[in-house]
Protein backbone atom coordinates (compact mmCIF):
# COMPACT_ATOMS: atom_id res chain seq x y z
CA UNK A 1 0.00 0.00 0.00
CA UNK A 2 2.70 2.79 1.19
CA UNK A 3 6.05 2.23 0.58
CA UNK A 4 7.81 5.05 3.08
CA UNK A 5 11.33 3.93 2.31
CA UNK A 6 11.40 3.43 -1.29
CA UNK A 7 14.07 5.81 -2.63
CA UNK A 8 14.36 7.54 -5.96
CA UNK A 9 16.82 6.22 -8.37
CA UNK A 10 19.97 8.47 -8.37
CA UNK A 11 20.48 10.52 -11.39
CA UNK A 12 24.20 11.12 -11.29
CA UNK A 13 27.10 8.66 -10.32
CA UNK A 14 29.31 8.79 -6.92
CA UNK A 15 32.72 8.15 -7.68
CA UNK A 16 35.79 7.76 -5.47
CA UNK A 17 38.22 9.61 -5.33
CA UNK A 18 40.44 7.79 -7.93
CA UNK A 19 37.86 7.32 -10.27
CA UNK A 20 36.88 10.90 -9.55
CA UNK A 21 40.50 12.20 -10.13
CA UNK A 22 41.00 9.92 -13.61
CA UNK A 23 37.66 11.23 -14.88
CA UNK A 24 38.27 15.05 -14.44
CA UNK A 25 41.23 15.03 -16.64
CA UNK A 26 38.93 14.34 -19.57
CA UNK A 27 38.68 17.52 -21.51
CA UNK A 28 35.08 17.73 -21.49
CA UNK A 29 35.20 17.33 -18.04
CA UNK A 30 34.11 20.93 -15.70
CA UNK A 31 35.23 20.57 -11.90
CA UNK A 32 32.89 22.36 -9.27
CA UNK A 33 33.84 23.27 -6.18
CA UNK A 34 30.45 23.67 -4.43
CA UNK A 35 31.53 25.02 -0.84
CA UNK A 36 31.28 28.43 -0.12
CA UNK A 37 34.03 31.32 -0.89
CA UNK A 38 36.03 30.49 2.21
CA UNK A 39 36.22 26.80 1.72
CA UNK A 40 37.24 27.28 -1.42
CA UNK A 41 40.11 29.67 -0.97
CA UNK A 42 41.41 27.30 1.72
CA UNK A 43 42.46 25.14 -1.00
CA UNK A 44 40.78 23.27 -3.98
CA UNK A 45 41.72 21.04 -6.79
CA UNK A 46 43.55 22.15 -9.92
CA UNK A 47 40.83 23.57 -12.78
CA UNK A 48 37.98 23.85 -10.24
CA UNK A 49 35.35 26.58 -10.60
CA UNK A 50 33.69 27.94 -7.47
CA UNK A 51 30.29 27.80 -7.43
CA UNK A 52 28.49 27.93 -3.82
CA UNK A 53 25.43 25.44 -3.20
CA UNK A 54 24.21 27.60 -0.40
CA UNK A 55 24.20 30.75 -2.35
CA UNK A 56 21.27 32.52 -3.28
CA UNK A 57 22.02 32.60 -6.63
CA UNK A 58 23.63 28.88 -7.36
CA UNK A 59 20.41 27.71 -9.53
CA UNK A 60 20.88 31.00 -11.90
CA UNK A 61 24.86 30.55 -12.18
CA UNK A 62 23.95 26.30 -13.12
CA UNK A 63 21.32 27.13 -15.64
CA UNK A 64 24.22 29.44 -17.94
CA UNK A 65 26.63 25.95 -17.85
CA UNK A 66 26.28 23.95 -21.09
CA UNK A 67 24.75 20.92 -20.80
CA UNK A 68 27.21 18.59 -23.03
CA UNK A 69 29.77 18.66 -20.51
CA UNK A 70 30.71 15.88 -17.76
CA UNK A 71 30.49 18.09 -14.60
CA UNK A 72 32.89 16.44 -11.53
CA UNK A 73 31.34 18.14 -7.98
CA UNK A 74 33.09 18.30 -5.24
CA UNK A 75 32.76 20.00 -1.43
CA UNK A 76 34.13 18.66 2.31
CA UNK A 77 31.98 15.71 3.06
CA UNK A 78 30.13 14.71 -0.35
CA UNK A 79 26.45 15.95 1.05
CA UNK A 80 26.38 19.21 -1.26
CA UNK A 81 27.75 18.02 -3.64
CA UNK A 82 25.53 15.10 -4.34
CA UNK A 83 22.55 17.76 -3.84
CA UNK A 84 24.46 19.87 -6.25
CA UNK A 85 24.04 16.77 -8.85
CA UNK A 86 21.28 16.29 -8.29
CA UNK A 87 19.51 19.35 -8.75
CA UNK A 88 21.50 19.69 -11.80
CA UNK A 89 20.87 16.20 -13.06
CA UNK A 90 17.07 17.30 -12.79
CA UNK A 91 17.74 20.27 -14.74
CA UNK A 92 18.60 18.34 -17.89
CA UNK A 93 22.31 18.05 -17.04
CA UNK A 94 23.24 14.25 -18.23
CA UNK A 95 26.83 13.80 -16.80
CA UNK A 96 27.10 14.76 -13.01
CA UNK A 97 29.72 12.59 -10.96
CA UNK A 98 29.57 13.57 -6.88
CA UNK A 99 33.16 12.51 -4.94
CA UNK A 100 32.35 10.40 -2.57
CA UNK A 101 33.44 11.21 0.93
CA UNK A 102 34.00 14.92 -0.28
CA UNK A 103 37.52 16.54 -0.28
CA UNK A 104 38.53 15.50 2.99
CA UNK A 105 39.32 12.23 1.53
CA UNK A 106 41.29 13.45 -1.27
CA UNK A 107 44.67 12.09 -0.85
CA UNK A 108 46.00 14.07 -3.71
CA UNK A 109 47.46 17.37 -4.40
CA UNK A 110 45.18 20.74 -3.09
CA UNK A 111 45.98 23.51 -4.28
């Protein structure tokens, strides 16, 4: 009759950080940094564009990305970032990879 727990079918991939890291060298690959202005500035990987999940103005700054791209999303734990996809994936976006675990289990370079 109800079925409380059923979950919606992900529309973007996790990837760890390897995976994550092999992908983004592609060069139709964009790298988001979703965290806010400070997190960012306290280091980020090579190539990545800030882009703040909690800002006012994140859907508006998504919406002017082209959608042909494969977008790698990062922030600290992995939570944003997979909302990030998400919303994204929703708006028509096909390729959307989340790191799982978020940068804090990066164990390459931060620049």
């Amino acid at each position: 009759m109800f079925d409380f727990f059923r979950t919606k079918p992900k529309k973007y991939t996790d990837l760890f950080c390897e995976d994550f890291q092999k992908g983004m060298t592609a060069k139709d690959a964009v790298i988001l940094d979703v965290r806010t202005a400070g997190e960012f500035h306290s280091g980020k990987l090579k190539g990545a564009r800030n882009i703040d999940m909690m800002s006012p103005n994140f859907m508006s700054q998504i919406q002017n990305l082209p959608k042909d791209k494969k977008y790698y999303i990062y922030c600290r734990s992995g939570n944003r970032s997979g909302q990030a996809c998400e919303i994204m994936s929703e708006m028509g976006f096909e390729y959307t990879y989340n790191m799982a675990g978020g940068i804090i289990r990066w164990p390459y370079e931060i620049v």
